[in-house]
C-alpha atoms as a PDB file:
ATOM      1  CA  UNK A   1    -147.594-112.841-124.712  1.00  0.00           C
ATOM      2  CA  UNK A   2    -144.189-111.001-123.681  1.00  0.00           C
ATOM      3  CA  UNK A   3    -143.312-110.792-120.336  1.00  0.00           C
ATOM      4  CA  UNK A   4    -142.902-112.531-117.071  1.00  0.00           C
ATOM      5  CA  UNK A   5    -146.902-113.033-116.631  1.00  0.00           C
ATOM      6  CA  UNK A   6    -149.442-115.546-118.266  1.00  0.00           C
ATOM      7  CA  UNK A   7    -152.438-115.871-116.469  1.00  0.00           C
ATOM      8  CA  UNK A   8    -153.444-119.332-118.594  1.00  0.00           C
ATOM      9  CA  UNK A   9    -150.887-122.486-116.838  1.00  0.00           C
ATOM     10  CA  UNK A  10    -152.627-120.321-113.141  1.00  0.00           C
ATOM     11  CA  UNK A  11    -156.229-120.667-114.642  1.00  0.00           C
ATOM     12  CA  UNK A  12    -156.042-123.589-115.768  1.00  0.00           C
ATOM     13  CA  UNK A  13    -154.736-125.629-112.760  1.00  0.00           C
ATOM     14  CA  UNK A  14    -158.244-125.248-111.832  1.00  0.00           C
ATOM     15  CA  UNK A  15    -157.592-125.018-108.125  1.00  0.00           C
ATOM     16  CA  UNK A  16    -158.468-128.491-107.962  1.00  0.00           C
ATOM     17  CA  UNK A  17    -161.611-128.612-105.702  1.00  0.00           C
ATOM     18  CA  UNK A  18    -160.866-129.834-102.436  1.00  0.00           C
ATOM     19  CA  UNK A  19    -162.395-132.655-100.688  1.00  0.00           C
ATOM     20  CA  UNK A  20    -165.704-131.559-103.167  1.00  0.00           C
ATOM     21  CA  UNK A  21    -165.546-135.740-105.298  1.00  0.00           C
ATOM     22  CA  UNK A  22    -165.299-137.123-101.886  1.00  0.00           C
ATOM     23  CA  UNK A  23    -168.824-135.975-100.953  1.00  0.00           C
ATOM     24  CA  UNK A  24    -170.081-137.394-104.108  1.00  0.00           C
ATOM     25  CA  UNK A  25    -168.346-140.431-104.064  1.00  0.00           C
ATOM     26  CA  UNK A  26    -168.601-141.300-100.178  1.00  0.00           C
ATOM     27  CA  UNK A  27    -171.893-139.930 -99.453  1.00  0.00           C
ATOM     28  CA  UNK A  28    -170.775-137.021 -97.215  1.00  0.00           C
ATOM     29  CA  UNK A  29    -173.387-134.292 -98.713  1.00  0.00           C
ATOM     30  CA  UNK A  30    -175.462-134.976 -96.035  1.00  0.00           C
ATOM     31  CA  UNK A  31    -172.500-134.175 -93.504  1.00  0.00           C
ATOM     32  CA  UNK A  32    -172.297-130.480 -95.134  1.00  0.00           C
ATOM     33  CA  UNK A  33    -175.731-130.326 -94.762  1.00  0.00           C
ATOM     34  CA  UNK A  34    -175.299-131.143 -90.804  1.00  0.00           C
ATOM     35  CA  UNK A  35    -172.944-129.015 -90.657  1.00  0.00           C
ATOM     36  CA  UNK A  36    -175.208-126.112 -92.000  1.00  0.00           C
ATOM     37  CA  UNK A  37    -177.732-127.512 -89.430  1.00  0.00           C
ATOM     38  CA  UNK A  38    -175.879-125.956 -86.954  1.00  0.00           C
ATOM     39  CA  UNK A  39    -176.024-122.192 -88.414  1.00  0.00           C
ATOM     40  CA  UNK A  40    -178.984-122.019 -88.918  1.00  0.00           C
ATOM     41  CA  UNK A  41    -179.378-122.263 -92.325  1.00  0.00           C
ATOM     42  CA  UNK A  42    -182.140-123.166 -94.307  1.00  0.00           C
ATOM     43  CA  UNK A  43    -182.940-126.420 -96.873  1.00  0.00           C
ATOM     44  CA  UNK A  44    -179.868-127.686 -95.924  1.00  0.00           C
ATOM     45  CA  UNK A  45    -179.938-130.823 -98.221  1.00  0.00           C
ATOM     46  CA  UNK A  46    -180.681-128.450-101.052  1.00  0.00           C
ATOM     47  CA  UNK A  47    -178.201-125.868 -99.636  1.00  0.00           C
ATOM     48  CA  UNK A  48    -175.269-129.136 -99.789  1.00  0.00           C
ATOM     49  CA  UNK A  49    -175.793-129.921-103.060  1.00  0.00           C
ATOM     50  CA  UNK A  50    -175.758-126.174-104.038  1.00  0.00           C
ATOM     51  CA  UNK A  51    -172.365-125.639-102.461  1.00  0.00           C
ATOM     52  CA  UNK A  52    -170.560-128.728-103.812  1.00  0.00           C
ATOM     53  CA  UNK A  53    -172.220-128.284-107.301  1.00  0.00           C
ATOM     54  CA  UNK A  54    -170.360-124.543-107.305  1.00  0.00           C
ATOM     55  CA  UNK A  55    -167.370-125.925-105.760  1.00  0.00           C
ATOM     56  CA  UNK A  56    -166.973-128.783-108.348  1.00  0.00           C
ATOM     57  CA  UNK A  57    -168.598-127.430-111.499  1.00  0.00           C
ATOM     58  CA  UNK A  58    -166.978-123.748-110.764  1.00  0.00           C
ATOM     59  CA  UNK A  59    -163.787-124.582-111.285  1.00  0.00           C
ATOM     60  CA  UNK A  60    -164.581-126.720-114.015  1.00  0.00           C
ATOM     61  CA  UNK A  61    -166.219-123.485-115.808  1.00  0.00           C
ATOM     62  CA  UNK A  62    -163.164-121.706-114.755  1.00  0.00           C
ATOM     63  CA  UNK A  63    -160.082-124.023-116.192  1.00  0.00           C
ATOM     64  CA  UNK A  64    -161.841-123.112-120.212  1.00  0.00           C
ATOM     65  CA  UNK A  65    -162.404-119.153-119.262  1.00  0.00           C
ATOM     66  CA  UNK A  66    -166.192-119.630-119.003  1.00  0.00           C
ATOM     67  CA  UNK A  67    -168.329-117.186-116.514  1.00  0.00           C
ATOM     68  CA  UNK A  68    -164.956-116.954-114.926  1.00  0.00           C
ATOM     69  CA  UNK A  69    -165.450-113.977-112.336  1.00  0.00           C
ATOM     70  CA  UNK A  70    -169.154-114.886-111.388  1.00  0.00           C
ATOM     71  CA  UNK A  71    -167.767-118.671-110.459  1.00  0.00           C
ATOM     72  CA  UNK A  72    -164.747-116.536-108.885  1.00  0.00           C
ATOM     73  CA  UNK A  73    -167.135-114.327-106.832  1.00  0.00           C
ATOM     74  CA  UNK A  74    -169.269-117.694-105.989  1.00  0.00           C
ATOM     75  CA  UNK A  75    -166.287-119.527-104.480  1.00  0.00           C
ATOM     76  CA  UNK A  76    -165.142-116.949-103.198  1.00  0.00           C
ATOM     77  CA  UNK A  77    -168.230-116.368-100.772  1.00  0.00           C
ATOM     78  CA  UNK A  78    -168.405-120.020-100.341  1.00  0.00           C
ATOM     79  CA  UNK A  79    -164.734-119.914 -98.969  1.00  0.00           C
ATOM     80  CA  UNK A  80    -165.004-116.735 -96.934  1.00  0.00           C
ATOM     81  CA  UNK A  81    -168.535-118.171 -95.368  1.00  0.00           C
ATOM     82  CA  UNK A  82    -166.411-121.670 -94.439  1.00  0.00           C
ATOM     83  CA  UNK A  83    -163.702-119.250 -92.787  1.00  0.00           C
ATOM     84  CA  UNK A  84    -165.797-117.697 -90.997  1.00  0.00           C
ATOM     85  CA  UNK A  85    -168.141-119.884 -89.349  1.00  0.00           C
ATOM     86  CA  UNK A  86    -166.327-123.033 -89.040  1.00  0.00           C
ATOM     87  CA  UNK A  87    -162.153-122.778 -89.692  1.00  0.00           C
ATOM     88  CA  UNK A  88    -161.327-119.413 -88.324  1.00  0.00           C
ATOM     89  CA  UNK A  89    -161.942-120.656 -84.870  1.00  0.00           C
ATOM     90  CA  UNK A  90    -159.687-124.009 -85.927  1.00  0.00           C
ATOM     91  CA  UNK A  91    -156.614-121.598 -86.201  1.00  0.00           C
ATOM     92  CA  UNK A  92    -154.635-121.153 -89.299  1.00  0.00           C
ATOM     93  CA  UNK A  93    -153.064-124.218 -89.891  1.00  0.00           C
ATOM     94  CA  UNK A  94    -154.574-127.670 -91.592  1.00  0.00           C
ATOM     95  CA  UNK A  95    -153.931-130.306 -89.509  1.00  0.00           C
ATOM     96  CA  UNK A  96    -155.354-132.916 -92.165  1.00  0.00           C
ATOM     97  CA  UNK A  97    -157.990-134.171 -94.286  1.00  0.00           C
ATOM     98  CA  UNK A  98    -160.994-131.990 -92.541  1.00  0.00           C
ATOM     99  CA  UNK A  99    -159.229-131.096 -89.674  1.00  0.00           C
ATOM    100  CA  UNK A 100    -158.171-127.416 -89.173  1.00  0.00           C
ATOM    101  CA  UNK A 101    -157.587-124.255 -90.094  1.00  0.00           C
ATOM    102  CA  UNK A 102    -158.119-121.933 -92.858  1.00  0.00           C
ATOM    103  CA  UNK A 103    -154.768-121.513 -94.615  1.00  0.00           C
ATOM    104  CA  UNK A 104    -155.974-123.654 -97.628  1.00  0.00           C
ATOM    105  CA  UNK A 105    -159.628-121.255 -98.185  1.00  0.00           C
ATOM    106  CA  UNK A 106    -157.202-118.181 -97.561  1.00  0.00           C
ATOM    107  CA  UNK A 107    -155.060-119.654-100.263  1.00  0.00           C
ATOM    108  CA  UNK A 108    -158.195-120.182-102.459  1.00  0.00           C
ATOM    109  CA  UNK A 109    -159.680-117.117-101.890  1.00  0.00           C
ATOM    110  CA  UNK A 110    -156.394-115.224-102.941  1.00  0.00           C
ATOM    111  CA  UNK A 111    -155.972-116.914-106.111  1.00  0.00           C
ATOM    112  CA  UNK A 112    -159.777-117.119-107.583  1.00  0.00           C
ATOM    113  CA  UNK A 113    -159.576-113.140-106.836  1.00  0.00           C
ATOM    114  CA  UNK A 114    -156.367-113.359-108.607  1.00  0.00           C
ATOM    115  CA  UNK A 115    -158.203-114.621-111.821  1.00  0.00           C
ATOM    116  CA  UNK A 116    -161.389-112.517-111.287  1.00  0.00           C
ATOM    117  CA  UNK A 117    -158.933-109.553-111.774  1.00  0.00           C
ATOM    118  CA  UNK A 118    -157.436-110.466-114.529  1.00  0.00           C
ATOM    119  CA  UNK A 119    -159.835-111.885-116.245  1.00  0.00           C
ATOM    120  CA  UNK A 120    -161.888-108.849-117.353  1.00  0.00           C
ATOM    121  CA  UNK A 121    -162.319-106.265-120.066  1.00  0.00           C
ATOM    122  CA  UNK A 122    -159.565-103.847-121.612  1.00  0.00           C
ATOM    123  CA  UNK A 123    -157.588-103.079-118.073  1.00  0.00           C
ATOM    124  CA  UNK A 124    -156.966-106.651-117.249  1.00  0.00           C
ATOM    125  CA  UNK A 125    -153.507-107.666-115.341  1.00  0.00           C
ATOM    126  CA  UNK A 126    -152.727-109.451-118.476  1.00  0.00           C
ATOM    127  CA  UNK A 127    -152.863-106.618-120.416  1.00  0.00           C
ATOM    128  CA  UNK A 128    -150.939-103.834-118.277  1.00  0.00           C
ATOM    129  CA  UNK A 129    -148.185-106.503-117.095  1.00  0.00           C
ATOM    130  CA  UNK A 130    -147.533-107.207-120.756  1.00  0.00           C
ATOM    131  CA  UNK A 131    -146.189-103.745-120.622  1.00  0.00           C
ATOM    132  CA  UNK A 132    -143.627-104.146-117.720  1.00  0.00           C
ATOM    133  CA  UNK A 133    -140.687-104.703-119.536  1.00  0.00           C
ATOM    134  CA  UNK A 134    -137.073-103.771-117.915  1.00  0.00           C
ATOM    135  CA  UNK A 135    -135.491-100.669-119.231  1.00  0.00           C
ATOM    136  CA  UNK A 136    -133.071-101.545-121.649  1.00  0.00           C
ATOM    137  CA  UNK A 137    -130.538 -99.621-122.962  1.00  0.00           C
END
């Protein structure tokens, strides 16, 4: 592909998942699902699983090219629902593991629409950057 742009090294870093093996490996599903508790939401065990199967298994779809912009649009909401209700009033920055703000989601949120974009039919970013070449004498 000519150009300065190649969407594949961006899509396929995967936007490794964050914190999404440590609720499988140390139990914590049921700490998302607490935390659910308190919005009110419904089947909140089911709901848990739901949320870190999409988060862990969406960007593992996403790395190949596989129902890219659905995943995208999943996370997405997932990411924009955790801003929302439980980092935006944190403030902006992370101050650790599960402590903080919602820089990281924004960051997430701007790159898996990123991909969504370009990952489409005929008018993809790909596709009409490939065409933004300097003028050359």
């Amino acid at each position: 592909m000519r150009g300065w742009y190649h969407p594949q090294p961006c899509r396929s870093l995967a936007f490794a998942p964050p914190r999404c093996e440590d609720r499988y490996l140390y139990g914590e599903i049921r700490g998302l699902a607490t935390a659910l508790a308190g919005f009110g939401f419904p089947f909140l065990l089911v709901q848990a699983h739901l949320v870190n199967l999409a988060e862990t298994g969406g960007v593992l779809l996403i790395a190949p090219g596989i129902l890219v912009r659905p995943m995208c649009a999943i996370l997405i909401l997932i990411f924009a629902t955790g801003v929302v209700l439980i980092h935006w009033q944190l403030g902006f920055f992370i101050l650790g593991p599960g402590e903080g703000g919602w820089e990281f989601s924004a960051l997430l949120i701007a790159c898996f629409a990123a991909v969504a974009l370009d990952h489409g039919p005929a008018g993809t970013l790909a596709r009409s950057t490939d065409q933004l070449q300097p003028n050359r004498p």
